[in-house]
Protein backbone atom coordinates (compact mmCIF):
# COMPACT_ATOMS: atom_id res chain seq x y z
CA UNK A 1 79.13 18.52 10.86
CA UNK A 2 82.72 18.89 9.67
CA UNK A 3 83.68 16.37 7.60
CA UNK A 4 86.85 14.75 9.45
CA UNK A 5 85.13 15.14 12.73
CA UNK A 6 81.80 13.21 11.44
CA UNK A 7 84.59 10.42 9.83
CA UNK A 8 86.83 10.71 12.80
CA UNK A 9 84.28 9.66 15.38
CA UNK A 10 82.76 7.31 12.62
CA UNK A 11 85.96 5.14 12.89
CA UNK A 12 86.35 5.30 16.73
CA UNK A 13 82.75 3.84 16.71
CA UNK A 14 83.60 1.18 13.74
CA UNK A 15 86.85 0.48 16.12
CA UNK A 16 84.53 0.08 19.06
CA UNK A 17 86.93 2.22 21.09
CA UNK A 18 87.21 6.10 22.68
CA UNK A 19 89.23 8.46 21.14
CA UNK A 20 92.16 10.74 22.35
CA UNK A 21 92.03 14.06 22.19
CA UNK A 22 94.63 16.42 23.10
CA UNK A 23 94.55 20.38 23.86
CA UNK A 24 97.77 22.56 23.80
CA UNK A 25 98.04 26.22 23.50
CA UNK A 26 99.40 27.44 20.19
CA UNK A 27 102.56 28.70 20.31
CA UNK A 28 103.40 27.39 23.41
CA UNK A 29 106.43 26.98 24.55
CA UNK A 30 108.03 28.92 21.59
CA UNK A 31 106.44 28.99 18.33
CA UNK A 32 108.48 26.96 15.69
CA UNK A 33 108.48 24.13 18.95
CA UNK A 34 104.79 24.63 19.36
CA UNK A 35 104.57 23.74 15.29
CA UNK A 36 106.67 20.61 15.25
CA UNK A 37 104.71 19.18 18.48
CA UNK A 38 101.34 19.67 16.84
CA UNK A 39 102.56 18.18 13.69
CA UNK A 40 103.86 15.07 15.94
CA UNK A 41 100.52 14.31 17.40
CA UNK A 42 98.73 12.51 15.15
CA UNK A 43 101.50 10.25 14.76
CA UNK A 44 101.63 9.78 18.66
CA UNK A 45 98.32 8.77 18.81
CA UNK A 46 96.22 11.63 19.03
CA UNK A 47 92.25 11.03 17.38
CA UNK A 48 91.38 14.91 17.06
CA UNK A 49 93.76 17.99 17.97
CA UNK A 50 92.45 21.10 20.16
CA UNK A 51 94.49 23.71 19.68
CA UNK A 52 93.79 26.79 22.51
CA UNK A 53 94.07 30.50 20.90
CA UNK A 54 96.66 32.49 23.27
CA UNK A 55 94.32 35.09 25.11
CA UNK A 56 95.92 37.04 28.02
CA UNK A 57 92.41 36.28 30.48
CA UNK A 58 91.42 32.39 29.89
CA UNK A 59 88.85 32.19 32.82
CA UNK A 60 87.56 29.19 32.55
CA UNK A 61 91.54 28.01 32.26
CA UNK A 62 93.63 26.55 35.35
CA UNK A 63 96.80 27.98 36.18
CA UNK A 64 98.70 25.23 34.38
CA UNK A 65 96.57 26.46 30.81
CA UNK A 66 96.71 30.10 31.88
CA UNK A 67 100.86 29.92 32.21
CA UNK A 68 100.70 28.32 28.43
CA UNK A 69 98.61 31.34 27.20
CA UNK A 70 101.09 33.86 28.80
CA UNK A 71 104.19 32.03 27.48
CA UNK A 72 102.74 31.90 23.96
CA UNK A 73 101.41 35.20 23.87
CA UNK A 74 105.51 36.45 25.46
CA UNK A 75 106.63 35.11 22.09
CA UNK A 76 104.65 37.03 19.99
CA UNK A 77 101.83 34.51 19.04
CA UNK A 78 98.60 35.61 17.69
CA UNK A 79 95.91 34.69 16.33
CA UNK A 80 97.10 34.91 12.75
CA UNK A 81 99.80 33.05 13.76
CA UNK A 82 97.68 30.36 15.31
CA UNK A 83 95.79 29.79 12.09
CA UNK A 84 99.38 29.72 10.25
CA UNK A 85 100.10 26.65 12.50
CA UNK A 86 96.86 24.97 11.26
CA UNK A 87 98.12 25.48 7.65
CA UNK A 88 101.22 23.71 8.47
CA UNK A 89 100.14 20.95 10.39
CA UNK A 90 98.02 20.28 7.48
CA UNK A 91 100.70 20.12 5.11
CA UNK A 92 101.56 16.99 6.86
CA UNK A 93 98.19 15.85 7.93
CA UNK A 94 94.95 16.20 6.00
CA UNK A 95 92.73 13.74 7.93
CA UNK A 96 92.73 14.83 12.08
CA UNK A 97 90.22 17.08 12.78
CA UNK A 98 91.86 20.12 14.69
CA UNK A 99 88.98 22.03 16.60
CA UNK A 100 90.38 25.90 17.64
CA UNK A 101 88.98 26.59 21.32
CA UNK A 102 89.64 29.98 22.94
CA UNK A 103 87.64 33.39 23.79
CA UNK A 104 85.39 35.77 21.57
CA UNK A 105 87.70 38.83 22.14
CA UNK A 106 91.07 37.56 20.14
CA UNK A 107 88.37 36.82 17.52
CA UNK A 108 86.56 40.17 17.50
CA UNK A 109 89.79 41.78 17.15
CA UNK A 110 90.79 40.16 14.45
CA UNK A 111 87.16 40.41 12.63
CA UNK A 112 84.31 37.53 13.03
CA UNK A 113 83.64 37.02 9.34
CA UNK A 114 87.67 37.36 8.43
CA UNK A 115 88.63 34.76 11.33
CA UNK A 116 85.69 32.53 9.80
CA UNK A 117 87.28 32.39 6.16
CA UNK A 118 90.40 32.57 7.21
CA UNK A 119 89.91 29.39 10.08
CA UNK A 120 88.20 27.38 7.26
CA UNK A 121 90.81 27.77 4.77
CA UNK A 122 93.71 26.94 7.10
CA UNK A 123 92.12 23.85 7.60
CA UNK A 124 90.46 24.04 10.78
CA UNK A 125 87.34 22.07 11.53
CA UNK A 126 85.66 23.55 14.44
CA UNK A 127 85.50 26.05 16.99
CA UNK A 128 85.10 25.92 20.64
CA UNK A 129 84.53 29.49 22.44
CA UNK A 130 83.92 29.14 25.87
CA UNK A 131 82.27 32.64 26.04
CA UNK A 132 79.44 33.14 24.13
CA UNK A 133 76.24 31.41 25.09
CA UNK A 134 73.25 29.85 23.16
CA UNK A 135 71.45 33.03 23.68
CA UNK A 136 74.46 35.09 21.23
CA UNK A 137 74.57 32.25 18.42
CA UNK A 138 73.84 34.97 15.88
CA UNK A 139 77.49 37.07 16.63
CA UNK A 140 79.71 33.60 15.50
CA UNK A 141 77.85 30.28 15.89
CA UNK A 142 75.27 30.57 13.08
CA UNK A 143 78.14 32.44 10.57
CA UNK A 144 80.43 29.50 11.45
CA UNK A 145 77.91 26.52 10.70
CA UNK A 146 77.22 28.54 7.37
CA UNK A 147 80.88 28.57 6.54
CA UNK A 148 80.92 24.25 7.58
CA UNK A 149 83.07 24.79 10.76
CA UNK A 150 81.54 22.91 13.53
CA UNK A 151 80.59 24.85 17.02
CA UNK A 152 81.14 22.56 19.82
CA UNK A 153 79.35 23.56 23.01
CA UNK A 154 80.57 22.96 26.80
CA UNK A 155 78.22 21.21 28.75
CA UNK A 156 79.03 21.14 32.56
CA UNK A 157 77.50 19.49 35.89
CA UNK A 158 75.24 22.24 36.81
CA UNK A 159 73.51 22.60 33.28
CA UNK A 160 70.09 21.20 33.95
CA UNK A 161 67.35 19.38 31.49
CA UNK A 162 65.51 22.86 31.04
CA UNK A 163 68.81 24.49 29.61
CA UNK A 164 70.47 21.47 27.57
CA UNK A 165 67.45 21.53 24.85
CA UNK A 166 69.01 25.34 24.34
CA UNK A 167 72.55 24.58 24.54
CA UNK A 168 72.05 21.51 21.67
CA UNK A 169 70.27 24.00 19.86
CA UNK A 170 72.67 24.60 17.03
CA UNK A 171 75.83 22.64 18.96
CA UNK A 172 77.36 20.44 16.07
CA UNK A 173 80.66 17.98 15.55
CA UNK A 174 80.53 16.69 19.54
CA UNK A 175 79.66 17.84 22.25
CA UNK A 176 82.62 18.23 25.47
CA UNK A 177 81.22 17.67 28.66
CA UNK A 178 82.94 19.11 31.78
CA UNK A 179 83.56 16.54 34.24
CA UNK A 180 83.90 18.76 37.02
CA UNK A 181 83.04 22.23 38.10
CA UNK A 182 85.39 24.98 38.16
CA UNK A 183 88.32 25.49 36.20
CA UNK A 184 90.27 23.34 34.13
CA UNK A 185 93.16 20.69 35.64
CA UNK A 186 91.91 21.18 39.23
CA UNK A 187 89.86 18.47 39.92
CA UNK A 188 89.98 14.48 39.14
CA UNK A 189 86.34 13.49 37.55
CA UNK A 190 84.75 10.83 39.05
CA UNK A 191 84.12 7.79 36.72
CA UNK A 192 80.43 6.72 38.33
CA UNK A 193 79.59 10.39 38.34
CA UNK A 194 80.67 10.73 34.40
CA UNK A 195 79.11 7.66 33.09
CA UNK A 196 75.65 8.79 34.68
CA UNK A 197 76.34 12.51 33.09
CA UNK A 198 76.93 11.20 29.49
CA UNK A 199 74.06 8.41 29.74
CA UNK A 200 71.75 11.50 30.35
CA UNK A 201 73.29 13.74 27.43
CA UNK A 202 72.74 10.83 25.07
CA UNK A 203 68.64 10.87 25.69
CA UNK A 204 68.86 14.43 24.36
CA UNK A 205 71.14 13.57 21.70
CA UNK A 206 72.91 11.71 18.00
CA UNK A 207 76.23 13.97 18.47
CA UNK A 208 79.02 12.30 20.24
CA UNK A 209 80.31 13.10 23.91
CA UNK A 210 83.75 14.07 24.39
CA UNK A 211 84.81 14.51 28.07
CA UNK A 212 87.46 17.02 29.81
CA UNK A 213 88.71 18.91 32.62
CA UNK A 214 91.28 16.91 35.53
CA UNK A 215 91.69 13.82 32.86
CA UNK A 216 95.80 14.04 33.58
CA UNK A 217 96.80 10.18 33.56
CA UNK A 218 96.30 7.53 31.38
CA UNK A 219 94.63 4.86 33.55
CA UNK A 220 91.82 8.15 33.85
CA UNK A 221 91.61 8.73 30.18
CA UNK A 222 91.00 5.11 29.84
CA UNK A 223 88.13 5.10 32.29
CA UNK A 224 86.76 8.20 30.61
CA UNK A 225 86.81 6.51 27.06
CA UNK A 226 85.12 3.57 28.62
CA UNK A 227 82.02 5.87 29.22
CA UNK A 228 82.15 8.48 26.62
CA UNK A 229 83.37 8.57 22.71
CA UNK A 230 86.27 10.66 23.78
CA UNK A 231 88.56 11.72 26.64
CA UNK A 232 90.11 14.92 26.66
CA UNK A 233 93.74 15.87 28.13
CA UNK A 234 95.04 19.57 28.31
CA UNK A 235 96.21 20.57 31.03
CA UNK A 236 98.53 17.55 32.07
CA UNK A 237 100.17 18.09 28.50
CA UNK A 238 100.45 22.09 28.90
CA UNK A 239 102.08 21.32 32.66
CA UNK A 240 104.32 18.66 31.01
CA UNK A 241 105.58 21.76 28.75
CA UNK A 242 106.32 24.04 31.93
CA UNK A 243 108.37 21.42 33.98
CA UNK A 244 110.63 20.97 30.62
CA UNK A 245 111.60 24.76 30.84
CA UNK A 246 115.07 25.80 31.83
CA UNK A 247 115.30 29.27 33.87
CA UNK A 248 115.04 31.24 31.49
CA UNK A 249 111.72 29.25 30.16
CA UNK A 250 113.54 27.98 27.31
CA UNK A 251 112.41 24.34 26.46
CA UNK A 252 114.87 22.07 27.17
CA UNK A 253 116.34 19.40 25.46
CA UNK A 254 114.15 16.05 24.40
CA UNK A 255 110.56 18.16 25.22
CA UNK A 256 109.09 17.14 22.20
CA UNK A 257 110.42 13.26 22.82
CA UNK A 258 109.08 13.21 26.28
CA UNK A 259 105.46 14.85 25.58
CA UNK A 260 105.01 12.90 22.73
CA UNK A 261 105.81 10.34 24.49
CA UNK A 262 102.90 11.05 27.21
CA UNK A 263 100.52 11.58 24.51
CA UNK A 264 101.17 8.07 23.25
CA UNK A 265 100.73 6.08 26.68
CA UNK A 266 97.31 8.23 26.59
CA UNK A 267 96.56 7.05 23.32
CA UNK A 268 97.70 3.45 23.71
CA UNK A 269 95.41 3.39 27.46
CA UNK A 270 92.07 4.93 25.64
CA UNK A 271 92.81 2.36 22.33
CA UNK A 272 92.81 -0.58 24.90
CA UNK A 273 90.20 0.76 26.97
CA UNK A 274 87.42 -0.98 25.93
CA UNK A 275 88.73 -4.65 25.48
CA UNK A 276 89.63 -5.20 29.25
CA UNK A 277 93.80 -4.53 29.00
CA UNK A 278 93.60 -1.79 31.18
């Protein structure tokens, strides 16, 4: 396990509380905005930092995430340029673990082994790549654990007790359950549904449970962190970033202030979560 994610989740635990995790797509809405967000995060309240690698065909994405990608990707962001983010967010932050989640084929373009070195010496701690399986640990999983970058697996409602032993196979950092089925930001999980999920992932395993998918207010991420060791928000935060657009889809002004400022009424409903304030 990465380092700062295995210390990360070792404080939330120590704290007796959930952690916040946020998910925006790099670059997004215009890259030297997209850096000074992301560097304003941990300071907002944020526990651990996905940051989503601009692909032009995020299925598993809801509109709101897919609208990010294509904004990011219309002002020239790559995945080179995604990793130069990482380097300077961590010229201002050395301890938040910042997990890359995304799609194999911006990776294979760029070359598995080269993103690899290049991921872990930009600072990132983990990878999340919603499209490649157990079964094809071998083309990045195995390389990545070898290189100490985490590979966080997606669990989801429909995966059953014959595949999980398979999908924890060589999972490692936390493990994000999906809340609901289908796409992300579409659906609102259900808290009773949830808690019974994460009480059966934590018979098959030590690694912490991070959920996602339709956690968009804070009085839900607080219910989440009540049940799990993390609660995940994306899409509300990528949505915030498209109703802050002028016409032309310039940001306009205070969109940092104001998202920030989202990300810390998150962060201050998970922190009082467990001790009955909210």
């Amino acid at each position: 396990m990465s380092g700062r994610i295995e210390r990360r989740f070792a404080e939330l635990e120590e704290a007796g509380r959930g952690g916040l995790i946020t998910f925006l797509c790099a670059g997004d809405p215009d890259p030297a905005l997209s850096a000074e967000i992301l560097a304003g995060l941990p300071a907002a309240g944020a526990d651990l930092i996905e940051i989503g690698m601009p692909f032009s065909d995020p299925m598993a994405d809801g509109p709101a995430i897919q609208a990010g990608n294509l904004r990011a990707l219309n002002c020239g962001m790559s995945l080179a340029k995604t990793l130069d983010l990482v380097r300077g967010l961590r010229r201002s932050d050395e301890t938040t673990p910042v997990v890359l989640m995304g799609y194999y084929n911006p990776i294979w373009r760029y070359g598995p082994e080269r993103f690899l070195d290049d991921a872990r010496a930009a600072g990132v701690d983990g990878l999340i790549v919603v499209d490649l399986p157990p079964e094809e640990d071998d083309e990045l999983c195995l390389p990545a654990l070898g290189r100490g970058l985490c590979f966080v697996r997606l669990v989801t409602p429909t995966t059953d007790d014959r595949r999980l032993p398979k999908v924890l196979s060589n999972t490692s950092g936390f493990l994000y359950y999906v809340s609901v089925t289908g796409i992300t930001g579409t659906k609102a999980p259900l808290a009773d549904q949830v808690g019974a999920a994460v009480a059966r992932l934590r018979r098959h395993t030590t690694l912490p449970v991070a959920v996602g998918f339709g956690i968009r207010e804070p009085a839900q991420a607080a219910a989440i962190a009540r049940i799990a060791d993390a609660a995940v928000v994306g899409s509300a935060l990528v949505a915030h970033i498209a109703d802050s657009l002028d016409s032309n889809g310039r940001a306009m002004p205070g969109l940092k202030e104001t998202l920030l400022a989202k990300v810390r009424e998150l962060a201050a409903a998970v922190q009082s979560a467990r001790n009955g304030t909210t």
